[in-house]
Protein backbone atom coordinates (compact mmCIF):
# COMPACT_ATOMS: atom_id res chain seq x y z
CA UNK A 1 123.97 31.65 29.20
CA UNK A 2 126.97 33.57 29.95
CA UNK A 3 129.84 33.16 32.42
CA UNK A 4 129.67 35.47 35.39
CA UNK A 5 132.94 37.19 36.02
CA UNK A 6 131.79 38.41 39.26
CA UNK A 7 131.40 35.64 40.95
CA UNK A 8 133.28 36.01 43.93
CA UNK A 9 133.94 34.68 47.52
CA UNK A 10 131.70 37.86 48.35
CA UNK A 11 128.80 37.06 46.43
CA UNK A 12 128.92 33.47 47.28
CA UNK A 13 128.46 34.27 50.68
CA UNK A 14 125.78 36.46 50.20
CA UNK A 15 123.56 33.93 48.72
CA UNK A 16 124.60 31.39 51.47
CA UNK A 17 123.62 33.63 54.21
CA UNK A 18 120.39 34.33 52.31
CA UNK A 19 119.06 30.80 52.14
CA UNK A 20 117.14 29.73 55.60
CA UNK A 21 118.00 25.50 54.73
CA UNK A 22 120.84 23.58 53.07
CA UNK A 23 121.34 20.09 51.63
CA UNK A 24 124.53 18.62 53.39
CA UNK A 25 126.10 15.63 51.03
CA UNK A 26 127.99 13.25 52.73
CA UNK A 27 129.57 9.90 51.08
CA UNK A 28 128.65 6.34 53.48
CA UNK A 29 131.43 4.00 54.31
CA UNK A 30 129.99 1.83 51.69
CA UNK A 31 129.81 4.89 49.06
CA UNK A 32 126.62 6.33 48.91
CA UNK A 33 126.18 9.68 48.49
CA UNK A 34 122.97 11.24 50.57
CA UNK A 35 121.62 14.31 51.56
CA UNK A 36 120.12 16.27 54.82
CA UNK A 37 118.65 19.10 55.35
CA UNK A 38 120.58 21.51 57.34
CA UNK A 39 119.84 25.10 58.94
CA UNK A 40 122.85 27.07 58.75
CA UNK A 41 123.53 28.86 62.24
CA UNK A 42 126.29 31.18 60.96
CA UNK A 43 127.86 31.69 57.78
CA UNK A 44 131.16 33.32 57.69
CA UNK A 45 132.76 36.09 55.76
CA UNK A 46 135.89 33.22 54.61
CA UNK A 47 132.71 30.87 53.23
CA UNK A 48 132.91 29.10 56.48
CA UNK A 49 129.35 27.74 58.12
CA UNK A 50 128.66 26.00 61.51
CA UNK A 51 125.93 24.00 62.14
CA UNK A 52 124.78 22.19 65.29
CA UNK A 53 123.70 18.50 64.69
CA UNK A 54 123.46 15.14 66.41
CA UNK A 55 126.52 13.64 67.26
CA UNK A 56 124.92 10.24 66.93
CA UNK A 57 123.80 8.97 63.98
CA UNK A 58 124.23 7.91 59.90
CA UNK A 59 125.20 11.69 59.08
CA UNK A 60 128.06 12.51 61.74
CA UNK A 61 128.75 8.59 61.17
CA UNK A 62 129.80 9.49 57.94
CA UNK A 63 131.58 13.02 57.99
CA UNK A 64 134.02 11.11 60.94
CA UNK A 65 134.93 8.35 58.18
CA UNK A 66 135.02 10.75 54.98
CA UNK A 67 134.97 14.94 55.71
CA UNK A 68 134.71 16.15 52.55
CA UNK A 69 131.16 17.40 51.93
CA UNK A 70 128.84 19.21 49.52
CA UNK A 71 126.82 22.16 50.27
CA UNK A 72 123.40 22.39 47.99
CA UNK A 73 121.40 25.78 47.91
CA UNK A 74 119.12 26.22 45.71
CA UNK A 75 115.90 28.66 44.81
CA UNK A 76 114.16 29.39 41.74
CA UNK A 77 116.32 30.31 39.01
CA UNK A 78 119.65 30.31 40.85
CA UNK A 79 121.18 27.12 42.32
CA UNK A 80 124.57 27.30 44.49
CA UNK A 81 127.17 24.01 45.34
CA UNK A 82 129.58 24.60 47.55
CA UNK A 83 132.64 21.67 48.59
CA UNK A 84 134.73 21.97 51.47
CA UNK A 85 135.88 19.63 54.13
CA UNK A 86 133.72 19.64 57.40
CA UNK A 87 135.16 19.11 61.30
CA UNK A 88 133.25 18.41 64.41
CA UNK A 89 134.72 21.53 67.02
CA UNK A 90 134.38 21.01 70.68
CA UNK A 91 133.42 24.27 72.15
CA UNK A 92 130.36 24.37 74.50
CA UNK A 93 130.50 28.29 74.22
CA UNK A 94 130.07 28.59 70.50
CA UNK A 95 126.96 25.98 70.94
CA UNK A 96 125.29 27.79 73.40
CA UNK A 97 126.39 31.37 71.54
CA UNK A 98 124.32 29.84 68.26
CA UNK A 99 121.33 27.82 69.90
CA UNK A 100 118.42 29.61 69.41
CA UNK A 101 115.88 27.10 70.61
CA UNK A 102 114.67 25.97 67.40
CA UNK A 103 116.28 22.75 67.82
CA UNK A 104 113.65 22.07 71.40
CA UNK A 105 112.65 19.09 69.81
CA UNK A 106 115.40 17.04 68.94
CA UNK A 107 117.71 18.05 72.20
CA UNK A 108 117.58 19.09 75.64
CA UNK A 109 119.07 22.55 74.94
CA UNK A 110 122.78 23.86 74.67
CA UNK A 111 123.92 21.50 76.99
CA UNK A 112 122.32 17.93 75.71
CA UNK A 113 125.61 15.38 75.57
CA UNK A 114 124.17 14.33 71.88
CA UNK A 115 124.61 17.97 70.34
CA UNK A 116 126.95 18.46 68.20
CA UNK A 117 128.93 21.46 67.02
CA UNK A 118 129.81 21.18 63.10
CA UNK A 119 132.16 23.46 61.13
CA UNK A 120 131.99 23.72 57.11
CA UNK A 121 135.03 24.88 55.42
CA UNK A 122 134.37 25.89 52.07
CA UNK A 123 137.06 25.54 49.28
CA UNK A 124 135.35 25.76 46.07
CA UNK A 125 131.71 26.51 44.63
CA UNK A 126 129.54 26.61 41.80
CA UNK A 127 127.01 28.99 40.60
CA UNK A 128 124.52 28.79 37.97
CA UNK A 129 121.77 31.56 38.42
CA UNK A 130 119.71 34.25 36.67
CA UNK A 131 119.57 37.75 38.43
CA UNK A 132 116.37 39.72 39.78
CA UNK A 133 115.28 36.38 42.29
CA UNK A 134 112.86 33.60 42.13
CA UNK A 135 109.80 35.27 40.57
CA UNK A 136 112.18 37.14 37.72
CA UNK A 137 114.00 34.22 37.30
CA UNK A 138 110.89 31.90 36.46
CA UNK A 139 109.64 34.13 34.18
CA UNK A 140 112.85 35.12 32.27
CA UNK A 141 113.47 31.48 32.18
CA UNK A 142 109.29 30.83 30.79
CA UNK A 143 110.20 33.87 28.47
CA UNK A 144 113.11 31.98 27.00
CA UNK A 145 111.30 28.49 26.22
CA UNK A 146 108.18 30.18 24.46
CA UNK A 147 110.87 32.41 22.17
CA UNK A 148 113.31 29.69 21.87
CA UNK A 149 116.34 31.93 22.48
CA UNK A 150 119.10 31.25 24.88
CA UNK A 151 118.25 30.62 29.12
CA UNK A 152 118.93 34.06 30.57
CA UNK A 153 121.69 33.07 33.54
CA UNK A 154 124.83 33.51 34.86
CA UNK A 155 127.39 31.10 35.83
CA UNK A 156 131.13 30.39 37.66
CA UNK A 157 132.99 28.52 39.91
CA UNK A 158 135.61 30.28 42.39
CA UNK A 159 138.16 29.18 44.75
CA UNK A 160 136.81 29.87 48.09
């Protein structure tokens, strides 16, 4: 596997904006680390995301006692962690600008009390990935284990 020079802010981006769901890690009061699935609304060109989300519950619960979170995107062949610090923003206009509907079931609309308005700012990530997308990337990686030479792949971290 060899390090990928071009990782950059750029392509990190890109493969955030290309992934329809997200893991969001958050740490409990008590410590433990879990996961939700997320859909990203809007992705930034500075790495930044916002996402709409109950303001009741275990997950906001824990982003108000510990902000930094974990972004987790993954696909075959390529996976992508991003860390930053997440914020709850109050601005009505930037819900209603992002709802789309496809949140019907679990609020009212745009203007339901409970919905929330969350902003990810990314400040580091990590790449590990093999070019050419999910069907390349399983077979490169298939191609690799019957020949026994090295996983094909890239990887890098950058400073977002």
């Amino acid at each position: 596997m060899s390090t990928a020079e071009d990782i950059t802010q750029e392509r990190v981006v890109d493969i955030m904006r290309d992934e329809r769901f997200v893991m969001l890690s958050t740490a409990t009061a008590d410590g433990k680390v879990v996961s939700h699935p997320m859909t990203p609304q809007e992705v930034t060109d500075g790495a930044n995301v916002w996402f709409l989300l109950g303001l009741q519950g275990d997950q906001a619960d824990a982003i108000r006692v510990n902000p930094h979170v974990n972004l987790a995107f993954a696909e075959t062949g390529s996976w992508l962690s991003v860390s930053g610090v997440a914020e709850f923003v109050e601005d009505r206009s930037k819900v209603a600008e992002l709802w789309d509907g496809q949140l019907d079931e679990y609020f009212t609309g745009p203007d339901d009390p409970n919905l929330g308005l969350l902003k990810f700012v990314g400040q580091s990530a990590q790449y590990w990935g093999v070019p050419g997308g999910g069907m390349v990337a399983a077979v490169k990686i298939m191609a690799s284990k019957v020949t026994g030479s090295e996983p094909p792949g890239q990887m890098g971290t950058v400073e977002l």
